[in-house]
PDB file of N, CA and C in Angstrom:
ATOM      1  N   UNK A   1      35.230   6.476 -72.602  1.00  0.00           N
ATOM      2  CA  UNK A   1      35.974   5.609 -71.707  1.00  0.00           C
ATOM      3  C   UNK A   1      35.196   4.295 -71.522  1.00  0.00           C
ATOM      4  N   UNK A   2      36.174   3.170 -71.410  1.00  0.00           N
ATOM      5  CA  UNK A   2      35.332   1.975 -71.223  1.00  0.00           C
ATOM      6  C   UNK A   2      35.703   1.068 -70.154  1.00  0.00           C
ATOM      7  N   UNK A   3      35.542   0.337 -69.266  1.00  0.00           N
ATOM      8  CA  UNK A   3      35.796   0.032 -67.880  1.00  0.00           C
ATOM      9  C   UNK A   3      36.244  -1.431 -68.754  1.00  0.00           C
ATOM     10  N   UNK A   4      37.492  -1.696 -67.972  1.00  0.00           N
ATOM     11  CA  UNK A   4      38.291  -2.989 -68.342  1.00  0.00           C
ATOM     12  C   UNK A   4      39.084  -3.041 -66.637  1.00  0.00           C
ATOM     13  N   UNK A   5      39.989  -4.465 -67.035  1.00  0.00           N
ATOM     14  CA  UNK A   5      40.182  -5.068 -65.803  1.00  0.00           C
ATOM     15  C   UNK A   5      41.880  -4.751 -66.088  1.00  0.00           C
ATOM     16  N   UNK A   6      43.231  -5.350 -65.052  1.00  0.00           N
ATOM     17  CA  UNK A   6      44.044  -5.561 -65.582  1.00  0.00           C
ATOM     18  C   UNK A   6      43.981  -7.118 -65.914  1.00  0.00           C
ATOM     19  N   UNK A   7      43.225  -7.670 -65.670  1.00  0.00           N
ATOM     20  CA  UNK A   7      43.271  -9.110 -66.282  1.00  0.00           C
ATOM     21  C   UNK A   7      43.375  -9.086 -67.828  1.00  0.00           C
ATOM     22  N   UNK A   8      43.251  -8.532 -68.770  1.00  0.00           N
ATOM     23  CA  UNK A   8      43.047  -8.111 -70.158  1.00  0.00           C
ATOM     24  C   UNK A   8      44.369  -7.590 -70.442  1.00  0.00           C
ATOM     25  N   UNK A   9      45.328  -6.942 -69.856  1.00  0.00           N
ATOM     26  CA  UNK A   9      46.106  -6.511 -69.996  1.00  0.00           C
ATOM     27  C   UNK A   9      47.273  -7.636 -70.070  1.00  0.00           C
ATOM     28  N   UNK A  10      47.146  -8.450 -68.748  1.00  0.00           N
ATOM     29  CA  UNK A  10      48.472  -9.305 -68.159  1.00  0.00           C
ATOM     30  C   UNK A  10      48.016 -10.365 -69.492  1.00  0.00           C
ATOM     31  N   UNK A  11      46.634 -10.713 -69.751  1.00  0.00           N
ATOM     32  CA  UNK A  11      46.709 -11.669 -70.151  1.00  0.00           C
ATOM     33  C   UNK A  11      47.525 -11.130 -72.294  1.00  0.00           C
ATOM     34  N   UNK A  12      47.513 -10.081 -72.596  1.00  0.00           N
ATOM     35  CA  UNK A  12      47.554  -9.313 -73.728  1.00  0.00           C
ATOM     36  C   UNK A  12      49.825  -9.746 -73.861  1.00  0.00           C
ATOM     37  N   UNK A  13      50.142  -9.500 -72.036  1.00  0.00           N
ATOM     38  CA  UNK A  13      51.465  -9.487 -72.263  1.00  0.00           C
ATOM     39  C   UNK A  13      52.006 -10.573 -71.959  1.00  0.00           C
ATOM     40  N   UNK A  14      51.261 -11.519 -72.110  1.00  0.00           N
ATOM     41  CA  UNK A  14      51.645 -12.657 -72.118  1.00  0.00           C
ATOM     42  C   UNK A  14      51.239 -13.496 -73.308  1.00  0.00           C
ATOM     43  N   UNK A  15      50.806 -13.072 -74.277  1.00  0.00           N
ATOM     44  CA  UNK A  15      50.530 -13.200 -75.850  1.00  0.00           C
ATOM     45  C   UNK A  15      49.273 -14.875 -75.785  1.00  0.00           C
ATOM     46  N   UNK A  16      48.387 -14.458 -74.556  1.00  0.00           N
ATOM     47  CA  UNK A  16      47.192 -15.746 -74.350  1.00  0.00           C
ATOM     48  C   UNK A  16      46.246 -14.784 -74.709  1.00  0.00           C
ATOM     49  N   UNK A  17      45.594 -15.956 -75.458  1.00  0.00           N
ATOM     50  CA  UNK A  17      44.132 -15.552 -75.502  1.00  0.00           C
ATOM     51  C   UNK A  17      43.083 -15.976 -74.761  1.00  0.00           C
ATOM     52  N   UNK A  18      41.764 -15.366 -74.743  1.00  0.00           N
ATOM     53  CA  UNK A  18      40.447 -15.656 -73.703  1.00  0.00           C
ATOM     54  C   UNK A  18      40.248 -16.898 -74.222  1.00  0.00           C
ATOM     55  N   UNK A  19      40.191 -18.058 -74.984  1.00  0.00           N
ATOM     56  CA  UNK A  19      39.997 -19.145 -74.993  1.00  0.00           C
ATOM     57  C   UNK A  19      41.417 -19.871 -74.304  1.00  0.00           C
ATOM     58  N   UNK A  20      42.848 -19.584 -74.333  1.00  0.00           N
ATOM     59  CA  UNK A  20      43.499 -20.476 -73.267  1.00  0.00           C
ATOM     60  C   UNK A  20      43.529 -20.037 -72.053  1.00  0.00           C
ATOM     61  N   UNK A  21      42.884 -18.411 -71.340  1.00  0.00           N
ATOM     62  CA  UNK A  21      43.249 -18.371 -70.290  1.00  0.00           C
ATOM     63  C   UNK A  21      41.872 -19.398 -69.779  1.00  0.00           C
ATOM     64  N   UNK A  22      40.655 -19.166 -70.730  1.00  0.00           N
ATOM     65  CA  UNK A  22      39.531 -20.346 -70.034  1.00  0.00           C
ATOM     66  C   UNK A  22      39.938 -21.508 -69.604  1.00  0.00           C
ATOM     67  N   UNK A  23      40.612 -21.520 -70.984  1.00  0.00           N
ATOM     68  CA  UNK A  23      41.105 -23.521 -70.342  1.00  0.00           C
ATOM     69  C   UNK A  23      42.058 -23.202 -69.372  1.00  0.00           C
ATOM     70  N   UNK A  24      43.088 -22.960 -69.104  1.00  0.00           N
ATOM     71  CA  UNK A  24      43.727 -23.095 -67.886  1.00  0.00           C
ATOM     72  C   UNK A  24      43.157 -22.576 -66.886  1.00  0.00           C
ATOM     73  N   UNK A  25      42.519 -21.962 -66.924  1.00  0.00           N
ATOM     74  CA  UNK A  25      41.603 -21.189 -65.601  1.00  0.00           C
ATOM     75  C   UNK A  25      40.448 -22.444 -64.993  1.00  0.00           C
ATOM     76  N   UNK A  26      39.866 -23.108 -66.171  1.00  0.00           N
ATOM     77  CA  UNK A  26      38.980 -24.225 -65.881  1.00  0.00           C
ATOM     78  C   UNK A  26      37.759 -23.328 -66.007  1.00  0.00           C
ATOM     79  N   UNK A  27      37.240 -22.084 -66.988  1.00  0.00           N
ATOM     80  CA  UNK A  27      36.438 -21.621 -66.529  1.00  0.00           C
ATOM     81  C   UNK A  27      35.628 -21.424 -68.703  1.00  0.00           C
ATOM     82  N   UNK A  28      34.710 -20.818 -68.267  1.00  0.00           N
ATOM     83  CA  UNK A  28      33.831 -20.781 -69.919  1.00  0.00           C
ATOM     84  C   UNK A  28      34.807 -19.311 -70.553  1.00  0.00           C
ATOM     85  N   UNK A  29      34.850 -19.432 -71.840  1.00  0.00           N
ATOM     86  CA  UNK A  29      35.927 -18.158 -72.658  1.00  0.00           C
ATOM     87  C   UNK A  29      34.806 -17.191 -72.165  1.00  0.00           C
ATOM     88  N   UNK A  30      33.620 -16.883 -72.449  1.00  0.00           N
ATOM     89  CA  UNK A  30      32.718 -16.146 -71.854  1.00  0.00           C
ATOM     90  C   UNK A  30      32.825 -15.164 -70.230  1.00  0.00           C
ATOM     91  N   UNK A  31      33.017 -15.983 -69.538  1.00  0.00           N
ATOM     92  CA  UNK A  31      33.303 -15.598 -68.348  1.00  0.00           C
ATOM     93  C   UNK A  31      34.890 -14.868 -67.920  1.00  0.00           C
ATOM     94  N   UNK A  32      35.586 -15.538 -69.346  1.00  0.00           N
ATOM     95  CA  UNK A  32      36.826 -14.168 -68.813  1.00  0.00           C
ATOM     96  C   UNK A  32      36.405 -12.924 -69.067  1.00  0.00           C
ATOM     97  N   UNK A  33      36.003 -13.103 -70.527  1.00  0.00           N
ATOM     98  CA  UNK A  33      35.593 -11.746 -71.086  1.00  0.00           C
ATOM     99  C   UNK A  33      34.747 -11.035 -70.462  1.00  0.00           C
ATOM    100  N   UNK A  34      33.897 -11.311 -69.672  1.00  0.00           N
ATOM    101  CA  UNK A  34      33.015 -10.638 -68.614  1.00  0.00           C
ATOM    102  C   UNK A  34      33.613 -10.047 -67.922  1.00  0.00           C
ATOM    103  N   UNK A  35      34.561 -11.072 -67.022  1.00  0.00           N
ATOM    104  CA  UNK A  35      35.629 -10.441 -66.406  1.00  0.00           C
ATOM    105  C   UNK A  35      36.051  -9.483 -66.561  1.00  0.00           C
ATOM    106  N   UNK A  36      37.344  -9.367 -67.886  1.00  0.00           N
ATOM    107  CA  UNK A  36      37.928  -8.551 -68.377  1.00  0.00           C
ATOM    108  C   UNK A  36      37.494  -7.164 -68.714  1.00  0.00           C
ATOM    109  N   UNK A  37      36.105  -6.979 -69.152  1.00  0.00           N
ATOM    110  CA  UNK A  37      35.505  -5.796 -69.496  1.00  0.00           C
ATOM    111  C   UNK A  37      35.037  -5.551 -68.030  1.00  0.00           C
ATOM    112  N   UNK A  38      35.060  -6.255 -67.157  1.00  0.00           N
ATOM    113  CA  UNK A  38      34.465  -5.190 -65.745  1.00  0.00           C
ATOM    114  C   UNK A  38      32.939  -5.393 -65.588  1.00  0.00           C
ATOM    115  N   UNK A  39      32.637  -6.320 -66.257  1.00  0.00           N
ATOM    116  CA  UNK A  39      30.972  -6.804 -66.186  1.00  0.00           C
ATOM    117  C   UNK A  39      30.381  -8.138 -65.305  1.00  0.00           C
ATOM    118  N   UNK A  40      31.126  -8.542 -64.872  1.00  0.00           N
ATOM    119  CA  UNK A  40      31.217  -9.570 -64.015  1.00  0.00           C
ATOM    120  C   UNK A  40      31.800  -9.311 -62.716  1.00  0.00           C
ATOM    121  N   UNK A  41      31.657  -9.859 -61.636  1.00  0.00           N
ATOM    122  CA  UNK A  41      32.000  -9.988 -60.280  1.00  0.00           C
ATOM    123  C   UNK A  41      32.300 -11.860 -60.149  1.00  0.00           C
ATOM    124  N   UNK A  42      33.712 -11.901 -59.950  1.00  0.00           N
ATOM    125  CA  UNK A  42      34.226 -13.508 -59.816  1.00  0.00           C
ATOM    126  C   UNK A  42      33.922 -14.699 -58.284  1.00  0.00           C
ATOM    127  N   UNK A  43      33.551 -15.322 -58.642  1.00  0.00           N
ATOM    128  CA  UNK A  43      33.326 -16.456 -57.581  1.00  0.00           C
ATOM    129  C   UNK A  43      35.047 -16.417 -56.839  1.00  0.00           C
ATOM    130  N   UNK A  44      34.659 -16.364 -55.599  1.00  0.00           N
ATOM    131  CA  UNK A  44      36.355 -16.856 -54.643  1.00  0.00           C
ATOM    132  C   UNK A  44      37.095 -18.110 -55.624  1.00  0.00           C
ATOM    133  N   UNK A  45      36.247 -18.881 -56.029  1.00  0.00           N
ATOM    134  CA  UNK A  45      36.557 -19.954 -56.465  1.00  0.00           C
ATOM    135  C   UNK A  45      37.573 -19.940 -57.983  1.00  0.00           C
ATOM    136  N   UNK A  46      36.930 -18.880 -59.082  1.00  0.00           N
ATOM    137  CA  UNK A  46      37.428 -18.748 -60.014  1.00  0.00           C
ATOM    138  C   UNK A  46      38.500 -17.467 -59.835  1.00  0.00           C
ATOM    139  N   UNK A  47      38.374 -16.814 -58.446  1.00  0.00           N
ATOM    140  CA  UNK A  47      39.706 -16.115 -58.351  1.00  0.00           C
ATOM    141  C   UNK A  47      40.855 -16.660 -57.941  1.00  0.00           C
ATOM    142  N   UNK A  48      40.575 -18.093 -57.676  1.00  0.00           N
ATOM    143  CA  UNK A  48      42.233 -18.816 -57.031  1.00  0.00           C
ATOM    144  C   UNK A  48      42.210 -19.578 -58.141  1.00  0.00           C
ATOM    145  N   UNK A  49      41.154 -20.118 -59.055  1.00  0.00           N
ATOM    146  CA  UNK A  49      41.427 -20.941 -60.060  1.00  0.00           C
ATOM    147  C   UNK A  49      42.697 -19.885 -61.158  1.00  0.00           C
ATOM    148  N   UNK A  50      41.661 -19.331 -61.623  1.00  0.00           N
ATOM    149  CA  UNK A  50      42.602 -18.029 -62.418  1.00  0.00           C
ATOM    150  C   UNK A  50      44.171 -17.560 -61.975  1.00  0.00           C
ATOM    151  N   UNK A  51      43.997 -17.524 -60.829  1.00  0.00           N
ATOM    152  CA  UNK A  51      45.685 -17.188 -60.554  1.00  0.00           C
ATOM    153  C   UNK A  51      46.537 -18.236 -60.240  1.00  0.00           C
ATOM    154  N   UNK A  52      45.838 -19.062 -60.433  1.00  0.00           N
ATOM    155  CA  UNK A  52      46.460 -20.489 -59.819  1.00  0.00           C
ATOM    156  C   UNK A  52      46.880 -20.464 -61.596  1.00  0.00           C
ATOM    157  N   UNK A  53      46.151 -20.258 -62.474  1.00  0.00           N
ATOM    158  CA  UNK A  53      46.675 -20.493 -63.714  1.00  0.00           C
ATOM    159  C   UNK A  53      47.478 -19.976 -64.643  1.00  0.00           C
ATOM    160  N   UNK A  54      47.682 -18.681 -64.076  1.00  0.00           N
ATOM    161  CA  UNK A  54      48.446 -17.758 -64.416  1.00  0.00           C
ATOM    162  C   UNK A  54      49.784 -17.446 -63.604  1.00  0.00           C
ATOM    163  N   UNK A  55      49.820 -18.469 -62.602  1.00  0.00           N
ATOM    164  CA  UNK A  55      51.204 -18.333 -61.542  1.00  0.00           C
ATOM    165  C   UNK A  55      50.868 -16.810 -60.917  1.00  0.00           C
ATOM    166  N   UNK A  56      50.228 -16.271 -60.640  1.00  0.00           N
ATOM    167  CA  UNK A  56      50.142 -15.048 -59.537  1.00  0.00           C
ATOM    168  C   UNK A  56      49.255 -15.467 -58.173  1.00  0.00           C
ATOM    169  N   UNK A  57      49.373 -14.603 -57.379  1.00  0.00           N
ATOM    170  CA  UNK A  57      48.828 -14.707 -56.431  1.00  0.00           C
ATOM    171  C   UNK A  57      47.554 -13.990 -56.417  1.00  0.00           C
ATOM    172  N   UNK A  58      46.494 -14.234 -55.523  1.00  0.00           N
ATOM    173  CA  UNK A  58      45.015 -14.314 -55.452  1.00  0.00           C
ATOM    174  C   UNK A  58      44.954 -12.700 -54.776  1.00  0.00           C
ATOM    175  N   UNK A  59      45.921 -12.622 -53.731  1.00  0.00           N
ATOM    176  CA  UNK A  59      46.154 -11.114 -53.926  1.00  0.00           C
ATOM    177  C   UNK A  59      45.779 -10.164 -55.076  1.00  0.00           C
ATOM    178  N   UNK A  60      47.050 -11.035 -56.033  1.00  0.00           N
ATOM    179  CA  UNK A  60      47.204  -9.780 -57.078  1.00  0.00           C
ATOM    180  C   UNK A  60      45.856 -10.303 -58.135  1.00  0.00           C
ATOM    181  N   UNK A  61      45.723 -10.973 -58.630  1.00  0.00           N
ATOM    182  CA  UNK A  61      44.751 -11.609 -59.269  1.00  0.00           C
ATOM    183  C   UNK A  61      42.996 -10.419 -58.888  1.00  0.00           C
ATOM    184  N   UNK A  62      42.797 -10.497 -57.450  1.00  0.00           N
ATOM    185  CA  UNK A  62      41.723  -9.527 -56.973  1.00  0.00           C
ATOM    186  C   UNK A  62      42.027  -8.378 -57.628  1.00  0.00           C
ATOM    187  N   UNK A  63      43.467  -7.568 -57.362  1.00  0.00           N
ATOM    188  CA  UNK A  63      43.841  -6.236 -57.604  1.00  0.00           C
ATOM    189  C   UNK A  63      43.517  -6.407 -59.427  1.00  0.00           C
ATOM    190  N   UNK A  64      43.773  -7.498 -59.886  1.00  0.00           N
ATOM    191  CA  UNK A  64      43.785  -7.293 -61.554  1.00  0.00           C
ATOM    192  C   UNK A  64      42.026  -7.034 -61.870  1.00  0.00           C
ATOM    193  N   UNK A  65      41.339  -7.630 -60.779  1.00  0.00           N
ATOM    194  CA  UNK A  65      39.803  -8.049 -61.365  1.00  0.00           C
ATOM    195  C   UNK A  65      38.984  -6.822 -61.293  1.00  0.00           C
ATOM    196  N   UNK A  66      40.095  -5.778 -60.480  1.00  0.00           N
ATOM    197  CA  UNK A  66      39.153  -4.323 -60.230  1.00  0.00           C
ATOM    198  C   UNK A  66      39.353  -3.434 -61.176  1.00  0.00           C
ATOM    199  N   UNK A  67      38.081  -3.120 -61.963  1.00  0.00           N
ATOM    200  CA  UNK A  67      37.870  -2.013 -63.232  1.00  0.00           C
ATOM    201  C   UNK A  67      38.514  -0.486 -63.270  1.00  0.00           C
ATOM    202  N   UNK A  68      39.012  -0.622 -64.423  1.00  0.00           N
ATOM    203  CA  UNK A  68      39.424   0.281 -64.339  1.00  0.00           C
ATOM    204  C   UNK A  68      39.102   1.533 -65.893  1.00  0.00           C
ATOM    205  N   UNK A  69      39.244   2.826 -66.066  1.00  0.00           N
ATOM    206  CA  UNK A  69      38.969   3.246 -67.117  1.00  0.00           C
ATOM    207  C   UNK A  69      40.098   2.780 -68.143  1.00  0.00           C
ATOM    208  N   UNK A  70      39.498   2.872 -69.492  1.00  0.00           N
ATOM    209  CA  UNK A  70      40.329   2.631 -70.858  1.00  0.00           C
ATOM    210  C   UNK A  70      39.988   3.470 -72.166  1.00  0.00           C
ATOM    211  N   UNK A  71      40.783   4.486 -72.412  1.00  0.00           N
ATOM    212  CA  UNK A  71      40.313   5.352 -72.919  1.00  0.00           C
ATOM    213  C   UNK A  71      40.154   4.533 -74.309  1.00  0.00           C
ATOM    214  N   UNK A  72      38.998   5.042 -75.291  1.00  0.00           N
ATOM    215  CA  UNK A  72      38.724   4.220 -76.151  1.00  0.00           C
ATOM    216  C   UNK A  72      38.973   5.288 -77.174  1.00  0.00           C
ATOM    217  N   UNK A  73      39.183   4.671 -78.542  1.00  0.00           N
ATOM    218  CA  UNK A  73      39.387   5.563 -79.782  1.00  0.00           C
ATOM    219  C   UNK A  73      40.564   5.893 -80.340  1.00  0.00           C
TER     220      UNK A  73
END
């Protein structure tokens, strides 16, 4: 099992990749992917940036940033 976010997911069904959600997020491609795998903890700042860029709310955006299992294989 490998700890991922739903940020990886929303961003998967919405056919973006970690280099445009960076740019619209205003943030490094690096730092989604941190994100996304559950290895990072987000600044308040890049959690309203991010949902501000993705049209969701900072609500849901938090709920996406919390890890979750992913069965691997």
């Amino acid at each position: 099992m490998a700890s991922v976010t739903g940020l990886r997911q929303l961003r998967r069904e919405r056919h973006l990749t970690l280099e445009a959600v960076a740019l619209l997020g205003g943030v490094d491609t690096a730092t989604v992917s941190r994100l996304e795998r559950g290895l990072a903890r987000p600044r308040p700042e890049t959690t309203v940036r991010l949902a501000q860029a993705l049209g969701i709310s900072v609500r849901r955006m938090t709920e996406l940033l919390t890890p979750v299992e992913e069965a691997v294989g």
